[in-house]
C-alpha atoms as a PDB file:
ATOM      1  CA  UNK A   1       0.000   0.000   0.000  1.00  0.00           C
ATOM      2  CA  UNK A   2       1.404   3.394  -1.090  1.00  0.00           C
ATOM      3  CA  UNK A   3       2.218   5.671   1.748  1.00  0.00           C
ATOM      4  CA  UNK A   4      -0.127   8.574   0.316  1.00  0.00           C
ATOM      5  CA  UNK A   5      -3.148   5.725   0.847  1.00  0.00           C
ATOM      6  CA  UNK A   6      -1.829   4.804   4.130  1.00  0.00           C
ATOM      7  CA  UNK A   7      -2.451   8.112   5.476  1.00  0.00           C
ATOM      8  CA  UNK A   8      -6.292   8.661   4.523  1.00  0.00           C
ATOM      9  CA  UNK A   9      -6.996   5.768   6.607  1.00  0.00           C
ATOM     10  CA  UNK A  10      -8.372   6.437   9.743  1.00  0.00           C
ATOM     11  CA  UNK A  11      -6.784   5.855  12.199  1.00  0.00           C
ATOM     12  CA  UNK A  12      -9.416   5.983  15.208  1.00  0.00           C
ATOM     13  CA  UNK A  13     -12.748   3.909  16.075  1.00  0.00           C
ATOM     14  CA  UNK A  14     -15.148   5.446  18.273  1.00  0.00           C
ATOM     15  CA  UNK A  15     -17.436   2.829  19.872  1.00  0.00           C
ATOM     16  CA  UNK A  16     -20.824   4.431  20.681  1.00  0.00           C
ATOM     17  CA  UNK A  17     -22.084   2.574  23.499  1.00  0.00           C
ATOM     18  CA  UNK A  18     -25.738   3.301  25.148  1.00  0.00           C
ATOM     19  CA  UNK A  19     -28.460   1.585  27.488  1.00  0.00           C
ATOM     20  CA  UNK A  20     -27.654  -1.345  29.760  1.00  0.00           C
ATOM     21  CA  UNK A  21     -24.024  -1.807  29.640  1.00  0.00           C
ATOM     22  CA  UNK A  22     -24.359  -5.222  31.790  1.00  0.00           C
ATOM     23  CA  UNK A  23     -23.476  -8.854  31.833  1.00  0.00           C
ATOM     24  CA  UNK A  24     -26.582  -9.607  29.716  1.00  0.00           C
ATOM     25  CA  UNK A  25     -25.306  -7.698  26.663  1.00  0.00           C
ATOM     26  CA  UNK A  26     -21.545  -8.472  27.781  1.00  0.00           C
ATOM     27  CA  UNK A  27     -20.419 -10.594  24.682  1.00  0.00           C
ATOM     28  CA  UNK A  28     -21.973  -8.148  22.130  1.00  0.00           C
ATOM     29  CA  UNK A  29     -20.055  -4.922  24.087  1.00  0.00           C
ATOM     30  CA  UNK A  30     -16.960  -7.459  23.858  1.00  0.00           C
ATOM     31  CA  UNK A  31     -17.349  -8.103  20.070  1.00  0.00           C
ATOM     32  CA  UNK A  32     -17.823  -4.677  19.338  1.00  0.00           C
ATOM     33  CA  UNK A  33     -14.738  -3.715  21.260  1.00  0.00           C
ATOM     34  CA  UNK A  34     -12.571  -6.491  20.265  1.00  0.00           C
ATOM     35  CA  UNK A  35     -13.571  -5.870  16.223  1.00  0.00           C
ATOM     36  CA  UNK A  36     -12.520  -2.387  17.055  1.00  0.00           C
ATOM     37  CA  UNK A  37      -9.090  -3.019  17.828  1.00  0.00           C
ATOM     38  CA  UNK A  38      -8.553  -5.451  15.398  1.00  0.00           C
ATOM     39  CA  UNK A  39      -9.077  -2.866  12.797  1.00  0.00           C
ATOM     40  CA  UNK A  40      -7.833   0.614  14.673  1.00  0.00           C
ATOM     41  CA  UNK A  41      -5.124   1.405  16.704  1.00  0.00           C
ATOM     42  CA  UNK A  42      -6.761   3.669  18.896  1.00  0.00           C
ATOM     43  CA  UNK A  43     -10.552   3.330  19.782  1.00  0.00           C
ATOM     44  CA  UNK A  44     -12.811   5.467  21.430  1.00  0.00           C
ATOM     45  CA  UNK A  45     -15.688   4.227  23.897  1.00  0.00           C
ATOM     46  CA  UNK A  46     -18.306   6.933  24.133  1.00  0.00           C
ATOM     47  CA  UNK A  47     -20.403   5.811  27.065  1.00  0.00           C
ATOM     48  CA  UNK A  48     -22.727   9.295  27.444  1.00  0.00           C
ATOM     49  CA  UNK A  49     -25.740   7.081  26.582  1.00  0.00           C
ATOM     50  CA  UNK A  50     -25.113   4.187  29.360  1.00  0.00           C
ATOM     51  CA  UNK A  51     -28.438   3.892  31.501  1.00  0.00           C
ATOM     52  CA  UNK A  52     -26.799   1.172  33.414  1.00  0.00           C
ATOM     53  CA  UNK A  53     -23.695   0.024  34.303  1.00  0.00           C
ATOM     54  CA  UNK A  54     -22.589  -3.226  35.947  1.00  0.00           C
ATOM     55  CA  UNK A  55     -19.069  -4.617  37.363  1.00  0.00           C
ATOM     56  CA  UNK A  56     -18.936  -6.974  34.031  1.00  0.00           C
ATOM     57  CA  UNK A  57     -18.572  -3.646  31.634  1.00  0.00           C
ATOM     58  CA  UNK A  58     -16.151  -2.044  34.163  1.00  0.00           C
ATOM     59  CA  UNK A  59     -13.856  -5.286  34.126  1.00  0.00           C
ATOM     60  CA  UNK A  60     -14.398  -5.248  30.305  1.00  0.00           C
ATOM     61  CA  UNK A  61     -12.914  -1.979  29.748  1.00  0.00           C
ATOM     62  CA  UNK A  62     -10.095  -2.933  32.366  1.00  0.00           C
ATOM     63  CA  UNK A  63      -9.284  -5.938  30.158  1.00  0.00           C
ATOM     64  CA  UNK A  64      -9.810  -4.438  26.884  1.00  0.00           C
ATOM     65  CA  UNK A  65      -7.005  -1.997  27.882  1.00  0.00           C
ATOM     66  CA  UNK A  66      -4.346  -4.368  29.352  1.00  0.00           C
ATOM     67  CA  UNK A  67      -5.031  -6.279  25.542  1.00  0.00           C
ATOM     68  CA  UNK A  68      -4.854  -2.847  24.056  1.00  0.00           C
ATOM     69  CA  UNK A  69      -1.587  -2.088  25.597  1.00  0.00           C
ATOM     70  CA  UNK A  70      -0.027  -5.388  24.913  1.00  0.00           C
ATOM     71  CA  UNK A  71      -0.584  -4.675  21.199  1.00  0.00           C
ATOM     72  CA  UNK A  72       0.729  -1.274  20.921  1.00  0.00           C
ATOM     73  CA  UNK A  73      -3.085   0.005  20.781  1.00  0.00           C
ATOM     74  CA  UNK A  74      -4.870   2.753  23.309  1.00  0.00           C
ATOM     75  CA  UNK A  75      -8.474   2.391  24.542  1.00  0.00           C
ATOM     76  CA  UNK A  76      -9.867   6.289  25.306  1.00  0.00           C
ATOM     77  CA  UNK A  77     -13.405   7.561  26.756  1.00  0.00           C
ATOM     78  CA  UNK A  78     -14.630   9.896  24.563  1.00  0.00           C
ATOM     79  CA  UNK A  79     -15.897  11.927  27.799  1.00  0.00           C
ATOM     80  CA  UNK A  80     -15.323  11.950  31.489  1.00  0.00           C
ATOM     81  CA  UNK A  81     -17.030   9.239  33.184  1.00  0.00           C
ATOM     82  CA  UNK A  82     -20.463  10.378  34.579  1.00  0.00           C
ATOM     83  CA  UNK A  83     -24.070   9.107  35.050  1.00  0.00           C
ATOM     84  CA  UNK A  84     -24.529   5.886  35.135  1.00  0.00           C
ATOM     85  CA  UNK A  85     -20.614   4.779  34.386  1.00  0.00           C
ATOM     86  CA  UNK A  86     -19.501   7.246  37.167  1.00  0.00           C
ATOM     87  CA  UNK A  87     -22.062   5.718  39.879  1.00  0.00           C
ATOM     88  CA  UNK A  88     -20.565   2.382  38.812  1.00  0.00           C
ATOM     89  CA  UNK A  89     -16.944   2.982  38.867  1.00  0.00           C
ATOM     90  CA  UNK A  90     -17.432   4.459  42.459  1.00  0.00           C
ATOM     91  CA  UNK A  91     -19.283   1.741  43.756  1.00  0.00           C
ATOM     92  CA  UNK A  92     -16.591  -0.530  42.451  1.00  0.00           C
ATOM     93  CA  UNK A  93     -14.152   1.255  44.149  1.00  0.00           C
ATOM     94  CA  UNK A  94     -12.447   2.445  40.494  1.00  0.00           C
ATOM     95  CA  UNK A  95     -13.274   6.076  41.237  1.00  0.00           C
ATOM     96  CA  UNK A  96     -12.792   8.118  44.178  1.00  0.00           C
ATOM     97  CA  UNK A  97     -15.926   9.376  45.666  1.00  0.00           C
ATOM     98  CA  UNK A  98     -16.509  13.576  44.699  1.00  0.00           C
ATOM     99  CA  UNK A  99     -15.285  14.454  48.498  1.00  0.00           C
ATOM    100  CA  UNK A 100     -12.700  11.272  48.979  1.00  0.00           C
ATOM    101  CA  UNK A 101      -8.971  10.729  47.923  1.00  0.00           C
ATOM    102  CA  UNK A 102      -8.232  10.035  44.412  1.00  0.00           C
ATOM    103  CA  UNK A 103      -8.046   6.214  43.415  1.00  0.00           C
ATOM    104  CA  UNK A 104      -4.783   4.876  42.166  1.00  0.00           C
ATOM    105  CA  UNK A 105      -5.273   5.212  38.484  1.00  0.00           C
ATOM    106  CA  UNK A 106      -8.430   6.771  38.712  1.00  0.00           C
ATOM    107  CA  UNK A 107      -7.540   9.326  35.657  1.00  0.00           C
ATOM    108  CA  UNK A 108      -8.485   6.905  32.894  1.00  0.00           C
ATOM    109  CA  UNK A 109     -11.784   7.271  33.914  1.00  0.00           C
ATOM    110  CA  UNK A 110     -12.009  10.811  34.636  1.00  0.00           C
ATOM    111  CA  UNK A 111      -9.479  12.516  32.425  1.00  0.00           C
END
């Protein structure tokens, strides 16, 4: 492939992810986000739309990003966490509580 055509390529996914990010839809999320990365080196998870968020999308995200890494790829949020992703992460313990002491690593989530 000619270097002029390898630069129109894009270069970045963004996953638009919405409703009930849970263990029920789990292995679609995971498709979507593994299909992602096989094409892109960087994708973007926009998450705005979650109306729920379980555990099993938070540990998703966490593995998706150790895979990422390994591969030379980035995961990214598109936005802050908030809503339903934010109530999630600080239940889980990912996300420091508005009046608490940052979480160790934390910024991923909150950048």
């Amino acid at each position: 492939m000619s270097e002029a055509l390898m630069h129109e390529l894009p270069v970045r996914d963004r996953v638009v992810l919405a409703g009930a990010l849970t263990v029920r839809d789990i292995k679609l999320i995971h498709a979507r986000i593994a299909a992602a990365l096989r094409q892109y080196p960087a994708v973007t998870l926009d998450c705005a739309g979650a109306s729920t968020v379980d555990l099993s999308f938070i540990q998703l995200v966490v593995s998706a990003r150790k895979s990422a890494q390994a591969a030379g790829k980035t995961i990214a949020l598109a936005q802050p966490a908030q809503g339903a992703l934010r109530t999630a992460l600080v239940q889980a313990g990912m996300v420091a509580a508005l009046d608490a002491a940052p979480v160790p690593d934390q910024q991923f989530w909150i950048q």
